[in-house]
C-alpha atoms as a PDB file:
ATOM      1  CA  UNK A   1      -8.034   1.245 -26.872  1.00  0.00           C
ATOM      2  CA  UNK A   2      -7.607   1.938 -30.515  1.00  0.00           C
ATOM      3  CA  UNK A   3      -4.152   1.655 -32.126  1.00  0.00           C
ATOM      4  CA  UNK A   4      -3.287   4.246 -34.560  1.00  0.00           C
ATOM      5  CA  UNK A   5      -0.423   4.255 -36.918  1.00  0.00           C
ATOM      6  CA  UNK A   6       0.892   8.090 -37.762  1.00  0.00           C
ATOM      7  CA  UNK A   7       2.393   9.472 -40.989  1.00  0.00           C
ATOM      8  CA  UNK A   8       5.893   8.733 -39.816  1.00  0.00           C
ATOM      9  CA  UNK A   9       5.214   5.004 -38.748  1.00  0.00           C
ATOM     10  CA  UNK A  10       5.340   5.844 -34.958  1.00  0.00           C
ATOM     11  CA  UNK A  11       2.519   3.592 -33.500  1.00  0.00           C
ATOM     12  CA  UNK A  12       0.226   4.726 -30.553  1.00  0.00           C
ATOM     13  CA  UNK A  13      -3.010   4.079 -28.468  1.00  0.00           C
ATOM     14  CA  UNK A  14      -5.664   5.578 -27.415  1.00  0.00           C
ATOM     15  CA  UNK A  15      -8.200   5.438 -25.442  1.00  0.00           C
ATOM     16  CA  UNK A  16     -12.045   5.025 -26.767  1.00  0.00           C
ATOM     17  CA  UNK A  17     -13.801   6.988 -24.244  1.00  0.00           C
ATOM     18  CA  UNK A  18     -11.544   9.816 -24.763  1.00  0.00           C
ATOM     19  CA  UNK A  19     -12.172  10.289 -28.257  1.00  0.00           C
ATOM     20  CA  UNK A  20     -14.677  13.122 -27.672  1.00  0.00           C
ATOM     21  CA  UNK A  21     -13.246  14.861 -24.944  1.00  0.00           C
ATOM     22  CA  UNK A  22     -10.939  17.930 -25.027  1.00  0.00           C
ATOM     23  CA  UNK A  23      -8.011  16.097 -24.042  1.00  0.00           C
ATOM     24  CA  UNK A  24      -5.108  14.355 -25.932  1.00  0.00           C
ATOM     25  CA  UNK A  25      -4.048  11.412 -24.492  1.00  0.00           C
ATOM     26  CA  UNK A  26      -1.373   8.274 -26.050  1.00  0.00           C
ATOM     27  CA  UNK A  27       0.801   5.597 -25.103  1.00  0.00           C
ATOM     28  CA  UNK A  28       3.450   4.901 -27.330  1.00  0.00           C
ATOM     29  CA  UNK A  29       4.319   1.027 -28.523  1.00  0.00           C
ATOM     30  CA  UNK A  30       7.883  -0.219 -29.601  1.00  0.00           C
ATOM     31  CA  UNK A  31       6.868   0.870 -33.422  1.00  0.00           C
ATOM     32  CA  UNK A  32       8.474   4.241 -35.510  1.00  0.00           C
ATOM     33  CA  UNK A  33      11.632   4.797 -33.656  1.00  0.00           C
ATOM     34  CA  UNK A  34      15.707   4.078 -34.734  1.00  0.00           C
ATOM     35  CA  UNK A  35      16.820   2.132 -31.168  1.00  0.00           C
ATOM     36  CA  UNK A  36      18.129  -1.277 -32.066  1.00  0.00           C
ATOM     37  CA  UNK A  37      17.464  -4.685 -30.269  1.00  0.00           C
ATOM     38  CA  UNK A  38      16.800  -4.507 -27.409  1.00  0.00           C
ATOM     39  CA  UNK A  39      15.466  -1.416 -27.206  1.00  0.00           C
ATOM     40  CA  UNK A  40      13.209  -2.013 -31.258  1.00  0.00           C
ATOM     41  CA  UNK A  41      12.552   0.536 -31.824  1.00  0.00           C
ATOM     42  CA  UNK A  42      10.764   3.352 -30.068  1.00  0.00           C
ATOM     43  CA  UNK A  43      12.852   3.596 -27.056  1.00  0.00           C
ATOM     44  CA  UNK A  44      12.356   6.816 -24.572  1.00  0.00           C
ATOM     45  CA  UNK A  45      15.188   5.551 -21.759  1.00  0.00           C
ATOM     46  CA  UNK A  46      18.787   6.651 -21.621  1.00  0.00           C
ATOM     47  CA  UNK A  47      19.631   4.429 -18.360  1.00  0.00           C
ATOM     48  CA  UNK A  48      19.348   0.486 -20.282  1.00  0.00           C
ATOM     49  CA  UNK A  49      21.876   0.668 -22.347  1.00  0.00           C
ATOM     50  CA  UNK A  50      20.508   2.877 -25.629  1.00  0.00           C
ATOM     51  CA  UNK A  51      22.337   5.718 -26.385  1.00  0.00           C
ATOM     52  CA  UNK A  52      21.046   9.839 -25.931  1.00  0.00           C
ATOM     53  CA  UNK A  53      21.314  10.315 -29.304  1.00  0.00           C
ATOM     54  CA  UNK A  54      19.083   7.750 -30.424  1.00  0.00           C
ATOM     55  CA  UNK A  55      16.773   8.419 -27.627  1.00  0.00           C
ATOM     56  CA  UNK A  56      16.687  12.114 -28.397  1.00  0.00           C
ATOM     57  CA  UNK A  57      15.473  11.347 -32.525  1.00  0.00           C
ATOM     58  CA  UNK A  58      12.833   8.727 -30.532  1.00  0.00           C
ATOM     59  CA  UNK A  59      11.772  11.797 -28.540  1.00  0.00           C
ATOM     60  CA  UNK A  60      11.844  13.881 -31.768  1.00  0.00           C
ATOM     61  CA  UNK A  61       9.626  10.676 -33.696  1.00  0.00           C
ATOM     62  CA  UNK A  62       7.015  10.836 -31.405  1.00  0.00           C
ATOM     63  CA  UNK A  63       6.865  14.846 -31.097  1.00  0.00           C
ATOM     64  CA  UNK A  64       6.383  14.776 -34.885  1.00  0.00           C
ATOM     65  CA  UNK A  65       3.512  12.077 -34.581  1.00  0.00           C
ATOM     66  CA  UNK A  66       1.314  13.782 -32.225  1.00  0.00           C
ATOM     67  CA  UNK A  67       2.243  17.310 -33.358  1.00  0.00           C
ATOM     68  CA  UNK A  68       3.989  18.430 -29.827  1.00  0.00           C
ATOM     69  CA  UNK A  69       6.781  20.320 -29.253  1.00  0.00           C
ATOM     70  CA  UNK A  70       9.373  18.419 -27.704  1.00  0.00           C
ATOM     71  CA  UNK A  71      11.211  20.813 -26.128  1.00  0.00           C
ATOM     72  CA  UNK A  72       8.109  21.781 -24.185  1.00  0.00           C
ATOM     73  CA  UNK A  73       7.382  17.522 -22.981  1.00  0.00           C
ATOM     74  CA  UNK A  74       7.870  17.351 -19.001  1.00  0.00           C
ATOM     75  CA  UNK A  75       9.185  14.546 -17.490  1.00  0.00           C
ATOM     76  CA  UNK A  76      10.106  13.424 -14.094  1.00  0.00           C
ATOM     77  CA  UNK A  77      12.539  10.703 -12.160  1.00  0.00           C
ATOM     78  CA  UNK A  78      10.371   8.079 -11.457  1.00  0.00           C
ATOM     79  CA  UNK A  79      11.034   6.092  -7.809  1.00  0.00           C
ATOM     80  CA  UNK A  80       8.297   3.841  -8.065  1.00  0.00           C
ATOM     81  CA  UNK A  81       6.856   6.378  -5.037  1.00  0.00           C
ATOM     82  CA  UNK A  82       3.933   8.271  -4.589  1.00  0.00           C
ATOM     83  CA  UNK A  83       4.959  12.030  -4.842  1.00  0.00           C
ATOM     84  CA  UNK A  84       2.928  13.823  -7.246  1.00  0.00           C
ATOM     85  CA  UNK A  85       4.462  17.010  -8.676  1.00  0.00           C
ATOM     86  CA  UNK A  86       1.750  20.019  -9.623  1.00  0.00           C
ATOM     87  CA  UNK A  87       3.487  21.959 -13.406  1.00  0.00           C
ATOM     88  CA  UNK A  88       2.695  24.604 -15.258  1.00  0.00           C
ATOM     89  CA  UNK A  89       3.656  26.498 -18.485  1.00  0.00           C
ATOM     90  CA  UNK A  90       7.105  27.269 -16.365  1.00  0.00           C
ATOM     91  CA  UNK A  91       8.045  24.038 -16.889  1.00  0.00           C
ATOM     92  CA  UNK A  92       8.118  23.516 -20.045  1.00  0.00           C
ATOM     93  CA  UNK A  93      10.718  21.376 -20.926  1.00  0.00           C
ATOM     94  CA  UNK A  94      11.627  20.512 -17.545  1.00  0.00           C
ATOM     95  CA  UNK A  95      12.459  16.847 -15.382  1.00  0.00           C
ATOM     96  CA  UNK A  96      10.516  17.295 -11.795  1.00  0.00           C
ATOM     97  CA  UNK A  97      12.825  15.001  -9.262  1.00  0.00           C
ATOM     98  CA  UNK A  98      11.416  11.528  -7.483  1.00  0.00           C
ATOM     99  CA  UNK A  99       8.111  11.861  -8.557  1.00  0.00           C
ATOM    100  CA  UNK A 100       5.971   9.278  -9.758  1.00  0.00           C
ATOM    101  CA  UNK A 101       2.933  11.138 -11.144  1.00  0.00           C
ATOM    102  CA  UNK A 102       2.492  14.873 -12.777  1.00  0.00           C
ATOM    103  CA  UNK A 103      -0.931  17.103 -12.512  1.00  0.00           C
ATOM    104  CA  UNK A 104      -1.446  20.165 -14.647  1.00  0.00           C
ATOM    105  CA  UNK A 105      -3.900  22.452 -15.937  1.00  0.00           C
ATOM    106  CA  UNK A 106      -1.623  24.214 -18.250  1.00  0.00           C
ATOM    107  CA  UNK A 107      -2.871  24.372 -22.161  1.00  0.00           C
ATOM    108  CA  UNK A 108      -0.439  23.022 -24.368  1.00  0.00           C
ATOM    109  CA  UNK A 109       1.816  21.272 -21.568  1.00  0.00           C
ATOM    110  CA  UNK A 110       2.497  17.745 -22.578  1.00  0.00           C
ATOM    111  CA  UNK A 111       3.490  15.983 -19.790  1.00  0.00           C
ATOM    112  CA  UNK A 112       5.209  12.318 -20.054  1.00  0.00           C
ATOM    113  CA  UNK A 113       5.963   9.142 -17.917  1.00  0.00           C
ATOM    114  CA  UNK A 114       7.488   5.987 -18.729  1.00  0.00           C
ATOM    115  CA  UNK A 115       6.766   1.907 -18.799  1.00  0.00           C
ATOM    116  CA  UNK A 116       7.296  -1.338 -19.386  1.00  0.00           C
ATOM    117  CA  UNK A 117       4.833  -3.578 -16.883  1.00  0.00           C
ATOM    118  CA  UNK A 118       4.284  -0.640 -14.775  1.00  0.00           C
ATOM    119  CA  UNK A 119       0.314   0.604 -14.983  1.00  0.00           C
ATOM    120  CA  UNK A 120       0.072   3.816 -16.444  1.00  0.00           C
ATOM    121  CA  UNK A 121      -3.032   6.332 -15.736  1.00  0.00           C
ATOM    122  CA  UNK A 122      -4.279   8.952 -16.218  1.00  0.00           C
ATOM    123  CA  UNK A 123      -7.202  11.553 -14.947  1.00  0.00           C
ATOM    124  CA  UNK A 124      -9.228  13.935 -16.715  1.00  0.00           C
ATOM    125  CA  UNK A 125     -11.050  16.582 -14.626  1.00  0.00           C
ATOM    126  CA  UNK A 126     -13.407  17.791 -17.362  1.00  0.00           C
ATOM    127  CA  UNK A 127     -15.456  20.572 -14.693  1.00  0.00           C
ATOM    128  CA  UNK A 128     -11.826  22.407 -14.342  1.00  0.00           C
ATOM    129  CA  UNK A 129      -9.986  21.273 -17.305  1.00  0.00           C
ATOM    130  CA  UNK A 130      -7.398  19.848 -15.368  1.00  0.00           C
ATOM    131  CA  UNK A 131      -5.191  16.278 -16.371  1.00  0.00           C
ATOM    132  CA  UNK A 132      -2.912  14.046 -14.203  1.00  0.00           C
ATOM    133  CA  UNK A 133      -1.086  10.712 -15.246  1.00  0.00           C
ATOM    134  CA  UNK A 134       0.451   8.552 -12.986  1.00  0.00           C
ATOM    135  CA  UNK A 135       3.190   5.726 -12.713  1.00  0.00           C
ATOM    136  CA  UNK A 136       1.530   2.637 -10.449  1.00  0.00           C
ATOM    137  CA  UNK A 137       4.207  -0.400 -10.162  1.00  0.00           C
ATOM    138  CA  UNK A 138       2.973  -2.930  -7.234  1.00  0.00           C
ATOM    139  CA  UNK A 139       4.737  -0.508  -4.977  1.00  0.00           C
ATOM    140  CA  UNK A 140       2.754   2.597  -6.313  1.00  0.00           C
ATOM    141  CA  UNK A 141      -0.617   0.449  -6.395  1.00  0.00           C
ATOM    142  CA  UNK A 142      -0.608  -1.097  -2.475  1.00  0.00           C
ATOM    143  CA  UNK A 143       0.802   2.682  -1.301  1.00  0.00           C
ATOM    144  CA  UNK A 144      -2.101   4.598  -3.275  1.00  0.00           C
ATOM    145  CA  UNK A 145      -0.075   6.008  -6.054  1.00  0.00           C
ATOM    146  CA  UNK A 146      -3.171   6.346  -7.762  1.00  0.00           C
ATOM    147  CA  UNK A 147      -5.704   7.639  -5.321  1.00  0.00           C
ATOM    148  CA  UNK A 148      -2.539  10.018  -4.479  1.00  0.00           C
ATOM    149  CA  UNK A 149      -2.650  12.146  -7.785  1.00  0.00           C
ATOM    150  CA  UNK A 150      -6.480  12.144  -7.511  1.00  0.00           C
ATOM    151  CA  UNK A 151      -6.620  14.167  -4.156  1.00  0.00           C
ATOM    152  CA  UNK A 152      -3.391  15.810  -5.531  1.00  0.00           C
ATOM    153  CA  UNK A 153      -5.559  17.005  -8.306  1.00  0.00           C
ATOM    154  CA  UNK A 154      -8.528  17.851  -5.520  1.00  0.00           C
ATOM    155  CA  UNK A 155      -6.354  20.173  -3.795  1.00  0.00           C
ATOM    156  CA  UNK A 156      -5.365  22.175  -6.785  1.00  0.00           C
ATOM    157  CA  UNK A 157      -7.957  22.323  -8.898  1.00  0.00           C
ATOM    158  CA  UNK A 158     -10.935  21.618  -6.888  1.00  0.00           C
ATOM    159  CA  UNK A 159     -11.608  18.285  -8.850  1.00  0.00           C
ATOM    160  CA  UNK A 160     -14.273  16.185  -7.936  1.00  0.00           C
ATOM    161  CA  UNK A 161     -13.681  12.683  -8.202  1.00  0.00           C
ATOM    162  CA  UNK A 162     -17.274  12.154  -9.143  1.00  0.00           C
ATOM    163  CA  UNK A 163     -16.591  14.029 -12.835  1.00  0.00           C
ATOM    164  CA  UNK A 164     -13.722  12.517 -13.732  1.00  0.00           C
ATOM    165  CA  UNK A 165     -12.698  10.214 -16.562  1.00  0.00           C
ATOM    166  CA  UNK A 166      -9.846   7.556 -16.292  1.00  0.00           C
ATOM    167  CA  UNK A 167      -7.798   5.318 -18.343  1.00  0.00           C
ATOM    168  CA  UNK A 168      -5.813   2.915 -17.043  1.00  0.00           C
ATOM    169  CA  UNK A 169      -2.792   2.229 -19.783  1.00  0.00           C
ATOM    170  CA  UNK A 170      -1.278  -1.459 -21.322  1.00  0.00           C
ATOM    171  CA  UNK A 171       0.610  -3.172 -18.874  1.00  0.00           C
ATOM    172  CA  UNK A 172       0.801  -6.739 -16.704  1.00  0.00           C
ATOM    173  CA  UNK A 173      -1.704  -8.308 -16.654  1.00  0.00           C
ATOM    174  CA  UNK A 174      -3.394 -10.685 -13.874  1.00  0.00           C
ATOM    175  CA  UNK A 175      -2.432 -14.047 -16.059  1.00  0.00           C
ATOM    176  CA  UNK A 176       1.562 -12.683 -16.445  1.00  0.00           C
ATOM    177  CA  UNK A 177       2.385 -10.641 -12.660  1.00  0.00           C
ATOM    178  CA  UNK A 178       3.105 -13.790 -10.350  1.00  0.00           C
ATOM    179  CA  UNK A 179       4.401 -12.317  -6.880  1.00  0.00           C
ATOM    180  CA  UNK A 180       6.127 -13.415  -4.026  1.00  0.00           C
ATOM    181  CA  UNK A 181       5.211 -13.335  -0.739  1.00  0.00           C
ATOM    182  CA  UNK A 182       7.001  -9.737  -0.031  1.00  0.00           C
ATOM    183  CA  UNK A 183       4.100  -8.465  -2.504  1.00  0.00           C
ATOM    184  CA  UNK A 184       1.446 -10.471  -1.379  1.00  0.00           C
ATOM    185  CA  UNK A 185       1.538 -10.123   1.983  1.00  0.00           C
ATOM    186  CA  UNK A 186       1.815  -6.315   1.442  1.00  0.00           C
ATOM    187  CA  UNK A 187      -1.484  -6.529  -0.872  1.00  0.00           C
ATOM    188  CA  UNK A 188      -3.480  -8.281   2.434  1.00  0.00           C
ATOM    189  CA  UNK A 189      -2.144  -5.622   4.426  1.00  0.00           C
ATOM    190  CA  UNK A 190      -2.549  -2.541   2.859  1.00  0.00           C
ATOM    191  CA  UNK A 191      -5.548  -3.613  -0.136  1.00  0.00           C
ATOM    192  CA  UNK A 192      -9.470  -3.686   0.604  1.00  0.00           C
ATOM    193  CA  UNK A 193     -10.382  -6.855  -1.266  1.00  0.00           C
ATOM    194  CA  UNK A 194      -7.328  -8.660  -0.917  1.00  0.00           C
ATOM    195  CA  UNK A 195      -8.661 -12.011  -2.164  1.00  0.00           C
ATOM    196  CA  UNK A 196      -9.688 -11.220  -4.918  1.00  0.00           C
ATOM    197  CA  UNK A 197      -6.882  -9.557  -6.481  1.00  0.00           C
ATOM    198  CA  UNK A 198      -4.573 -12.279  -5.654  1.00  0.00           C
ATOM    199  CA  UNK A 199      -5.383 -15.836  -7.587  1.00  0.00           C
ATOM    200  CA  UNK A 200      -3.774 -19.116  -7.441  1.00  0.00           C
ATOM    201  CA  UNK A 201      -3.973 -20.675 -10.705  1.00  0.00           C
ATOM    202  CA  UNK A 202      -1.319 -23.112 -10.247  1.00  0.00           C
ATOM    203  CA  UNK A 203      -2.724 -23.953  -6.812  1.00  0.00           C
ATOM    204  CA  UNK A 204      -2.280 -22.408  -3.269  1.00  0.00           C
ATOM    205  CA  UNK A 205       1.357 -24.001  -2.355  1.00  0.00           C
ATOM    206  CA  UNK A 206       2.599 -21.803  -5.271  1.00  0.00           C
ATOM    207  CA  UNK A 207       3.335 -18.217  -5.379  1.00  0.00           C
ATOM    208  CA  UNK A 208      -0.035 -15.872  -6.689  1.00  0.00           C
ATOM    209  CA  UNK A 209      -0.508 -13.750  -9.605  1.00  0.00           C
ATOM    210  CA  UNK A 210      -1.315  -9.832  -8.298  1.00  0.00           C
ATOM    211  CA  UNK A 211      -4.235  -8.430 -10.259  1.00  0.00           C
ATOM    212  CA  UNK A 212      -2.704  -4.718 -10.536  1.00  0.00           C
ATOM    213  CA  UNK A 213      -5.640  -3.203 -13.128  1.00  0.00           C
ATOM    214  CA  UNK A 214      -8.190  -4.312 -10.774  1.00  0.00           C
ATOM    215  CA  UNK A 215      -5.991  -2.899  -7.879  1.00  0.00           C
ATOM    216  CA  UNK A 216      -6.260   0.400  -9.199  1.00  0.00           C
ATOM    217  CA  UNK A 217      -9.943   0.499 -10.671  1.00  0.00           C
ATOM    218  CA  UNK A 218     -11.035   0.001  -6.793  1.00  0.00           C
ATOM    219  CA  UNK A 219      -8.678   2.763  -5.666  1.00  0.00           C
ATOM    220  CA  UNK A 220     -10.132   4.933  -7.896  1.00  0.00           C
ATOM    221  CA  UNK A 221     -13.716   3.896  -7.420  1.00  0.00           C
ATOM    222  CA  UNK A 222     -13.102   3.938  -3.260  1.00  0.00           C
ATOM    223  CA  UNK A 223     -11.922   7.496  -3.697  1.00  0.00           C
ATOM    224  CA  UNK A 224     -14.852   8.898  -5.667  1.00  0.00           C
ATOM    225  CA  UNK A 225     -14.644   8.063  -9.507  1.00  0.00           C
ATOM    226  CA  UNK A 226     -17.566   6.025 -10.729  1.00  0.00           C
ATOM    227  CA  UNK A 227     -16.624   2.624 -12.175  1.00  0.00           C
ATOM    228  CA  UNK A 228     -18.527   3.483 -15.441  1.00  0.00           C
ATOM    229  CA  UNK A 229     -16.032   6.511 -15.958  1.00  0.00           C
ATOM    230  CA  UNK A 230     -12.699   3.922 -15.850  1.00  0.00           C
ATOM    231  CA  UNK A 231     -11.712   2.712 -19.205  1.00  0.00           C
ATOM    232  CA  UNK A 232      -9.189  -0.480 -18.333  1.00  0.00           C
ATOM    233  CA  UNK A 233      -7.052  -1.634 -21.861  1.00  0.00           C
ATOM    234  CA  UNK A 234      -6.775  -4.881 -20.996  1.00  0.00           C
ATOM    235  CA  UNK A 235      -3.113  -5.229 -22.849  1.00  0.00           C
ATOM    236  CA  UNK A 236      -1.162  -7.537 -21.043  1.00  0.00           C
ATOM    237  CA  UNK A 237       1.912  -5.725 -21.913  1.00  0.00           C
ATOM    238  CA  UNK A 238       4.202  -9.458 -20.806  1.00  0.00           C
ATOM    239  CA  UNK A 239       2.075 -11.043 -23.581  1.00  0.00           C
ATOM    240  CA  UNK A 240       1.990  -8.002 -26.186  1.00  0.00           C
ATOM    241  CA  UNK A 241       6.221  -8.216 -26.644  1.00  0.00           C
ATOM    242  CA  UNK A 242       5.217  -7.476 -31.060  1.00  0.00           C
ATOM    243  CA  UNK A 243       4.322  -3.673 -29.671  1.00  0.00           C
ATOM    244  CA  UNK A 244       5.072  -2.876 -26.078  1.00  0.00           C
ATOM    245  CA  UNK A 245       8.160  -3.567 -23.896  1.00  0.00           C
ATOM    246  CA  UNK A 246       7.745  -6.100 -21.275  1.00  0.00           C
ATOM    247  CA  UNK A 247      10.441  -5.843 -17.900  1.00  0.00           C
ATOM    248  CA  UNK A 248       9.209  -9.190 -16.924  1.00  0.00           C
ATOM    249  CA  UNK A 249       8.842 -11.068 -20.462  1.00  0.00           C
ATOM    250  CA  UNK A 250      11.880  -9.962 -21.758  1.00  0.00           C
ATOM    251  CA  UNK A 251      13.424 -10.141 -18.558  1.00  0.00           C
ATOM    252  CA  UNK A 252      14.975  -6.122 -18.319  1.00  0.00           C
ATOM    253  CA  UNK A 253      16.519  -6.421 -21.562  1.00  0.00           C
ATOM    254  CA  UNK A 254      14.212  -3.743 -23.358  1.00  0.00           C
ATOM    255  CA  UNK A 255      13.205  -0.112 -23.612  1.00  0.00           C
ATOM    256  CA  UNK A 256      10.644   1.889 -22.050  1.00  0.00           C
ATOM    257  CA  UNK A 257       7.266   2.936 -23.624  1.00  0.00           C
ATOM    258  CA  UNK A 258       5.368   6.422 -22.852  1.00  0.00           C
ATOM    259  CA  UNK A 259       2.368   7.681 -22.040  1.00  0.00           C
ATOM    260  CA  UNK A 260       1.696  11.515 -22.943  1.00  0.00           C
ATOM    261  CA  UNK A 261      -1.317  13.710 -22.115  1.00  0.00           C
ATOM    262  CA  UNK A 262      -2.186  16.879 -22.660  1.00  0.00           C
ATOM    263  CA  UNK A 263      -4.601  19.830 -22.905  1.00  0.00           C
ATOM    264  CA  UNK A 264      -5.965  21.752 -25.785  1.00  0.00           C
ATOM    265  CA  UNK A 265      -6.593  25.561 -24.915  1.00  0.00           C
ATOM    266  CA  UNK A 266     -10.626  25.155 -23.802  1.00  0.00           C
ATOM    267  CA  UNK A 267     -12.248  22.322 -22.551  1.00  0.00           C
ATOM    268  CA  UNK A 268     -15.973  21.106 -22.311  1.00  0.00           C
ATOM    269  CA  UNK A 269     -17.104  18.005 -19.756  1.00  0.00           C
ATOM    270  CA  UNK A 270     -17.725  14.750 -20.915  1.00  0.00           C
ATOM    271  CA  UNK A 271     -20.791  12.495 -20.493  1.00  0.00           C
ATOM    272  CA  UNK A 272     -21.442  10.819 -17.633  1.00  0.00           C
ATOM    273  CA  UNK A 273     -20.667   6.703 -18.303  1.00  0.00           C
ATOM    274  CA  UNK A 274     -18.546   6.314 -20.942  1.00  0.00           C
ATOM    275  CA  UNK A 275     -16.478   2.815 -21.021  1.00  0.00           C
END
């Protein structure tokens, strides 16, 4: 991903193989906003302990740094589920209820989840100029949170897996998300590939570390989307505390991050294999 600093000090990322496609597409660090510690700085939660106000000039930071309106941002409750909710222009400005990802194909409809270990993805369908992001905790990932907004986005816009372009966002990573058996057991049951998302670095008597980018890259792969069309970050969000917030590494005491996405009026479809 590459890490751009705007004109107001809010810091984001983006995703390389986006660059050329008709899309916009950012995940917001910790950097440009006015929350205090814990929530330094760019904070976009009102339910740990920062205040509206504060959140609402974080809200207005970012708006300003991508050049959005944000009264028009959608948001949603997020239940760690896999509901996906389907928006257009009439809601604009609007939270969807227990939802956990948000599909559109609305120009000029930002659209807005929030993180902090949680992966974050999102879709492009270039062939219908359609874009989805998604919220995947180890909940969303072994329930198919993921695979959920891609058929989702097949059933209202025709998309075909096979043209579309993914990102998958900064969060934990394989070397920081150590699970107990609850989790892994749920992973053998309900994961093709078990083994190999699950490691034992500290040896098999101890609890394993949960592998949730690779998780979702076979999700997405199993339902259609070539491998070569999946750009994984590869921030380990529990060992990148300097710019995003980490649940786990600063154990809850923190804010929530963002990732935002949306479309430009036309679109055109991107190449084939971009990483």
């Amino acid at each position: 991903m590459q890490r751009i600093t705007h004109a107001n000090g809010v810091v984001t990322y983006a995703f390389e193989s986006f660059a050329d496609l008709p899309v916009s597409v950012h995940v917001s660090t910790r950097h440009g906003g006015v929350s205090p510690a814990p929530w330094n700085t760019l904070n976009f939660s009102i339910f740990r302990g920062d205040t509206p106000d504060r959140v609402r000039q974080n809200q207005q930071l970012l708006a300003t740094a991508l050049r959005i309106d944000p009264g028009a941002i959608v948001r949603c409750r997020q239940t760690h589920g896999t509901r996906v909710a389907k928006v257009d222009s009439a809601d604009a400005g609007q939270w969807q209820e227990d939802c956990d990802a948000l599909i559109t194909d609305a120009p000029h409809l930002p659209l807005m989840l929030l993180f902090a270990d949680c992966v974050p993805l999102v879709l492009y369908d270039p062939a219908h100029h359609a874009v989805g992001i998604c919220h995947a905790g180890w909940r969303g990932t072994v329930n198919g949170a993921a695979a959920a907004t891609l058929w989702a986005m097949q059933a209202a816009y025709d998309t075909n897996p096979a043209d579309v372009c993914a990102g998958i966002g900064p969060s934990i990573g394989p070397a920081s998300y150590q699970v107990g058996p609850e989790v892994a057991d749920l992973v053998y049951a309900k994961l093709p590939g078990a083994a190999e998302l699950l490691s034992f670095p500290q040896g098999p008597a101890e609890n394993p570390y949960f592998d949730l980018w690779q998780a979702n890259v076979n999700q997405l792969v199993e339902a259609g989307v070539p491998a070569a069309q999946i750009e994984v970050s590869r921030i380990d969000t529990a060992q990148t505390t300097s710019d995003f917030f980490s649940h786990r590494a600063e154990q809850g005491r923190c804010g929530l991050f963002g990732m935002v996405a949306w479309l430009p009026q036309n679109g055109r479809r991107c190449a084939a294999g971009t990483k």
